[in-house]
C-alpha atoms as a PDB file:
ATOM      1  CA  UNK A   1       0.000   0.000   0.000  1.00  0.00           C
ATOM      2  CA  UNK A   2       2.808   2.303   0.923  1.00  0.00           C
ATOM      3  CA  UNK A   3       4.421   1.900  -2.533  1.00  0.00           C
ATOM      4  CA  UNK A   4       1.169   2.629  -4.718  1.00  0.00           C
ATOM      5  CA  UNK A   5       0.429   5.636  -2.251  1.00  0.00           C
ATOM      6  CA  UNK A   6       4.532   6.334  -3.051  1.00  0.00           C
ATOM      7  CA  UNK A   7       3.856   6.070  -6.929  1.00  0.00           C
ATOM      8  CA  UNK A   8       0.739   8.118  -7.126  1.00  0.00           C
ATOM      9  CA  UNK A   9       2.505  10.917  -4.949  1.00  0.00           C
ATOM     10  CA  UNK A  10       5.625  11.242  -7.612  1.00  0.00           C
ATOM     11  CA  UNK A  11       3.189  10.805 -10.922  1.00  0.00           C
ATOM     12  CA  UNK A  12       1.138  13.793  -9.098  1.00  0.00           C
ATOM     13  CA  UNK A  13       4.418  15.865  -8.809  1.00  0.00           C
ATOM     14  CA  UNK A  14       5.561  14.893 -12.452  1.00  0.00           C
ATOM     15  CA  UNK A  15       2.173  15.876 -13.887  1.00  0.00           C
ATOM     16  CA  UNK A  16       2.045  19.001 -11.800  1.00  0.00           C
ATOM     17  CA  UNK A  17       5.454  20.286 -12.792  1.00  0.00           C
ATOM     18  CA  UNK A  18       5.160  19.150 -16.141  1.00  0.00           C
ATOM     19  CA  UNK A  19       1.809  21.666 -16.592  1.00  0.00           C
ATOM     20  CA  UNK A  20       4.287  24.907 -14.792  1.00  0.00           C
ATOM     21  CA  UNK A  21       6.276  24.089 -17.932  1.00  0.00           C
ATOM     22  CA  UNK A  22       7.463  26.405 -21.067  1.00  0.00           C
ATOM     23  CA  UNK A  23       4.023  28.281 -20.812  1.00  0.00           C
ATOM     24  CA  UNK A  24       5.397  31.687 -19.549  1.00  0.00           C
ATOM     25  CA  UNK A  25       5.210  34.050 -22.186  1.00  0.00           C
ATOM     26  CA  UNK A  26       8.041  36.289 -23.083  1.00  0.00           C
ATOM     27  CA  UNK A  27       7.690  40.571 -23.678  1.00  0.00           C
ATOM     28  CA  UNK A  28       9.660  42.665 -24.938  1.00  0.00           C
ATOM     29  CA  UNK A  29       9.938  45.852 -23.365  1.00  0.00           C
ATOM     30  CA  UNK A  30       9.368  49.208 -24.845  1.00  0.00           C
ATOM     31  CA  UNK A  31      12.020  51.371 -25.978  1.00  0.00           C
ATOM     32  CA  UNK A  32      13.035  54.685 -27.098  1.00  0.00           C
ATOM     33  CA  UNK A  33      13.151  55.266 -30.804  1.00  0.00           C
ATOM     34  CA  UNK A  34      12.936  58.957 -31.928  1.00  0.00           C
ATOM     35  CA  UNK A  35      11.510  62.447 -30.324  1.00  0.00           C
ATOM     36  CA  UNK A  36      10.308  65.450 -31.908  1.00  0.00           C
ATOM     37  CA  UNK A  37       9.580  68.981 -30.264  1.00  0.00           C
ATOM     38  CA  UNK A  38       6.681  70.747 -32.500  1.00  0.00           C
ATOM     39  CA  UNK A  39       7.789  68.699 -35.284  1.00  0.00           C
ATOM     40  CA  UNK A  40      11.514  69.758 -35.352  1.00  0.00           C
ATOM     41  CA  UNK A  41      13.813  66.654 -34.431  1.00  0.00           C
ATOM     42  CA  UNK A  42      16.374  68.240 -31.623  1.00  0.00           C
ATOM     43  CA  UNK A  43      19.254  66.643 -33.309  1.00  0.00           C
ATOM     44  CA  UNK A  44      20.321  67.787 -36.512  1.00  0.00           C
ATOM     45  CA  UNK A  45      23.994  66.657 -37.840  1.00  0.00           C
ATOM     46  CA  UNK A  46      24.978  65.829 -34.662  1.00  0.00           C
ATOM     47  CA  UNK A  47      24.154  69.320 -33.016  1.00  0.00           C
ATOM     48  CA  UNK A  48      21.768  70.160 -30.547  1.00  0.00           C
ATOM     49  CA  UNK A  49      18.833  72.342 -32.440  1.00  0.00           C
ATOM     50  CA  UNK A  50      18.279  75.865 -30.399  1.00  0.00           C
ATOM     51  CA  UNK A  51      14.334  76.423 -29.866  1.00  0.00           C
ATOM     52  CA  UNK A  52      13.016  79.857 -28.716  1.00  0.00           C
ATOM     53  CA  UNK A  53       9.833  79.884 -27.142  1.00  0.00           C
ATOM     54  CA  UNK A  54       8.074  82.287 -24.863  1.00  0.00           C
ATOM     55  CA  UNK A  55       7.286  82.206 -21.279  1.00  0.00           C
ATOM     56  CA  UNK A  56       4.825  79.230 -20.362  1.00  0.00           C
ATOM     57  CA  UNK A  57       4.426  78.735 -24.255  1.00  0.00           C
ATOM     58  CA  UNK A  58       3.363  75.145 -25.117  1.00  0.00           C
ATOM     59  CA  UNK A  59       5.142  72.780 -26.445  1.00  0.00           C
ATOM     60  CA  UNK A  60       3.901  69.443 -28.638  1.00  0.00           C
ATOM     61  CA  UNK A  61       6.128  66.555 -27.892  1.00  0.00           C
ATOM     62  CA  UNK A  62       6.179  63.532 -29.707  1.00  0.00           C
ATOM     63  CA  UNK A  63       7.894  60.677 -28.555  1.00  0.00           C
ATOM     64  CA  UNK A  64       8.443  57.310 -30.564  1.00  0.00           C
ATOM     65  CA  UNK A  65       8.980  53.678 -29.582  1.00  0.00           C
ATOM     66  CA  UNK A  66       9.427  50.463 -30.837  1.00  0.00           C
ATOM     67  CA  UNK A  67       6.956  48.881 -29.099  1.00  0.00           C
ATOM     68  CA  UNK A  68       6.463  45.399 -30.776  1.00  0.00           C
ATOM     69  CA  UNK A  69       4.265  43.391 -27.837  1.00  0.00           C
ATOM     70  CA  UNK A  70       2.144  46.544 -27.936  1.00  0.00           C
ATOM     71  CA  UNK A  71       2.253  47.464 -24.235  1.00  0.00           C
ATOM     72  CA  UNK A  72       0.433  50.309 -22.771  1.00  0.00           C
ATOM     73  CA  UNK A  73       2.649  52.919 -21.823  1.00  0.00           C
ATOM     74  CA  UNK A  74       1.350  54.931 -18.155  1.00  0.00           C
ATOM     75  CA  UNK A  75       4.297  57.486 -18.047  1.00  0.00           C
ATOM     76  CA  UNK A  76       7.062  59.008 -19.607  1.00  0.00           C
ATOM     77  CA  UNK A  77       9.888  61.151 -17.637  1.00  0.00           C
ATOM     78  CA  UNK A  78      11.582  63.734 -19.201  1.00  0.00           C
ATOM     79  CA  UNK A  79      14.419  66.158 -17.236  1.00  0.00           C
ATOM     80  CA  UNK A  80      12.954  64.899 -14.057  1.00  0.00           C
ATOM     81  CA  UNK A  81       9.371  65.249 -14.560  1.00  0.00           C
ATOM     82  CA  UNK A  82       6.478  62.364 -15.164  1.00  0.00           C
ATOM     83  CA  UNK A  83       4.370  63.144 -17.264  1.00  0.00           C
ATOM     84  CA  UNK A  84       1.621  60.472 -17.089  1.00  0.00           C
ATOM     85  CA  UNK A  85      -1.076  58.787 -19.797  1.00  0.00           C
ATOM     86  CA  UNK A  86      -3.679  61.343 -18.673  1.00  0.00           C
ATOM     87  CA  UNK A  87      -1.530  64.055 -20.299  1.00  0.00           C
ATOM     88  CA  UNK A  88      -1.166  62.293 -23.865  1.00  0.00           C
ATOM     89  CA  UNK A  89      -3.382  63.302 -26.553  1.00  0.00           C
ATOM     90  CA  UNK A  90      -5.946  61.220 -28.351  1.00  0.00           C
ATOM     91  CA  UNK A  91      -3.382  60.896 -31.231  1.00  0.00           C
ATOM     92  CA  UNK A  92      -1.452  59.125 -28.934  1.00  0.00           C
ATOM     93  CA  UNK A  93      -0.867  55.271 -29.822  1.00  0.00           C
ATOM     94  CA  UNK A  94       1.564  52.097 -28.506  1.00  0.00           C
ATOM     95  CA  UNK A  95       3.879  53.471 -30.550  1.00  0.00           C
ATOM     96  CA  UNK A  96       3.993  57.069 -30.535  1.00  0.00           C
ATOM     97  CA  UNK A  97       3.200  59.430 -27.786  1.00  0.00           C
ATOM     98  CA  UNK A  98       1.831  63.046 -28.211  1.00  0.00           C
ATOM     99  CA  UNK A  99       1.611  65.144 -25.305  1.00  0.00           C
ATOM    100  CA  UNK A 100       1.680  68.939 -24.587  1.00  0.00           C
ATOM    101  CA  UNK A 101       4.184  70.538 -21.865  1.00  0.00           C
ATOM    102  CA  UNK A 102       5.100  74.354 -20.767  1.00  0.00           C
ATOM    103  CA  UNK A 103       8.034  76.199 -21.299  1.00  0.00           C
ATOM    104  CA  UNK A 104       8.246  77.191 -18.078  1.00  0.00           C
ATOM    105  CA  UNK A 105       8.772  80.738 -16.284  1.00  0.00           C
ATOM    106  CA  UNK A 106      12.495  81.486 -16.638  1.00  0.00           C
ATOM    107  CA  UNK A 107      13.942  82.865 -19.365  1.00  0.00           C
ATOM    108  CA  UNK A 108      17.570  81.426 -20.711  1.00  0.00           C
ATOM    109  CA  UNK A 109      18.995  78.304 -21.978  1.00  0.00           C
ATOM    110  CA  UNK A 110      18.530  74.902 -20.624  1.00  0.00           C
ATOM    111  CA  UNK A 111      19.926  72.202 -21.672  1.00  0.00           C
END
């Protein structure tokens, strides 16, 4: 009795670790592709483009990824700040992200 009770306790492990098997599947993670600020790419033969804009102006910023599982993106952070999915536009997709930001209130260059 003890070896039946034995056998049915290690085909119950085999079949239970043989259903955890290769089933886990595998994403790819999100990354950075290209950015635009109001439709001017900031890079420009390897030089930094100079934008002027006025006090608390806005700004469109479009940020693309290669995003090939499709994930949903919540966040992006940019010189510190978060700016999160209730910011983005309606334009905004898996793959590309529009969303608006300020100037600021200090006048000068910042890199």
């Amino acid at each position: 009795m003890k070896k039946i009770l034995i056998l049915v306790g290690m085909l119950l492990i085999s079949f239970t670790l043989v259903a955890c098997g290769d089933d886990i599947a595998t994403v790819t993670p999100p990354s950075f592709s290209g950015l635009t600020v109001d439709g001017v790419a900031p890079l420009a033969d390897g030089e930094l483009v100079t934008f002027y804009k006025a006090k608390n102006e806005t700004i469109l910023i479009e940020v693309s990824l290669n995003n090939p599982d499709g994930l949903t993106i919540s966040s992006i952070i940019i010189d510190g700040y978060n700016y999160f999915a209730s910011r983005f536009t309606e334009a905004s997709t898996t793959s590309t992200i529009y969303f608006e930001m300020s100037a600021g209130t200090t006048l000068g260059q910042k890199l």
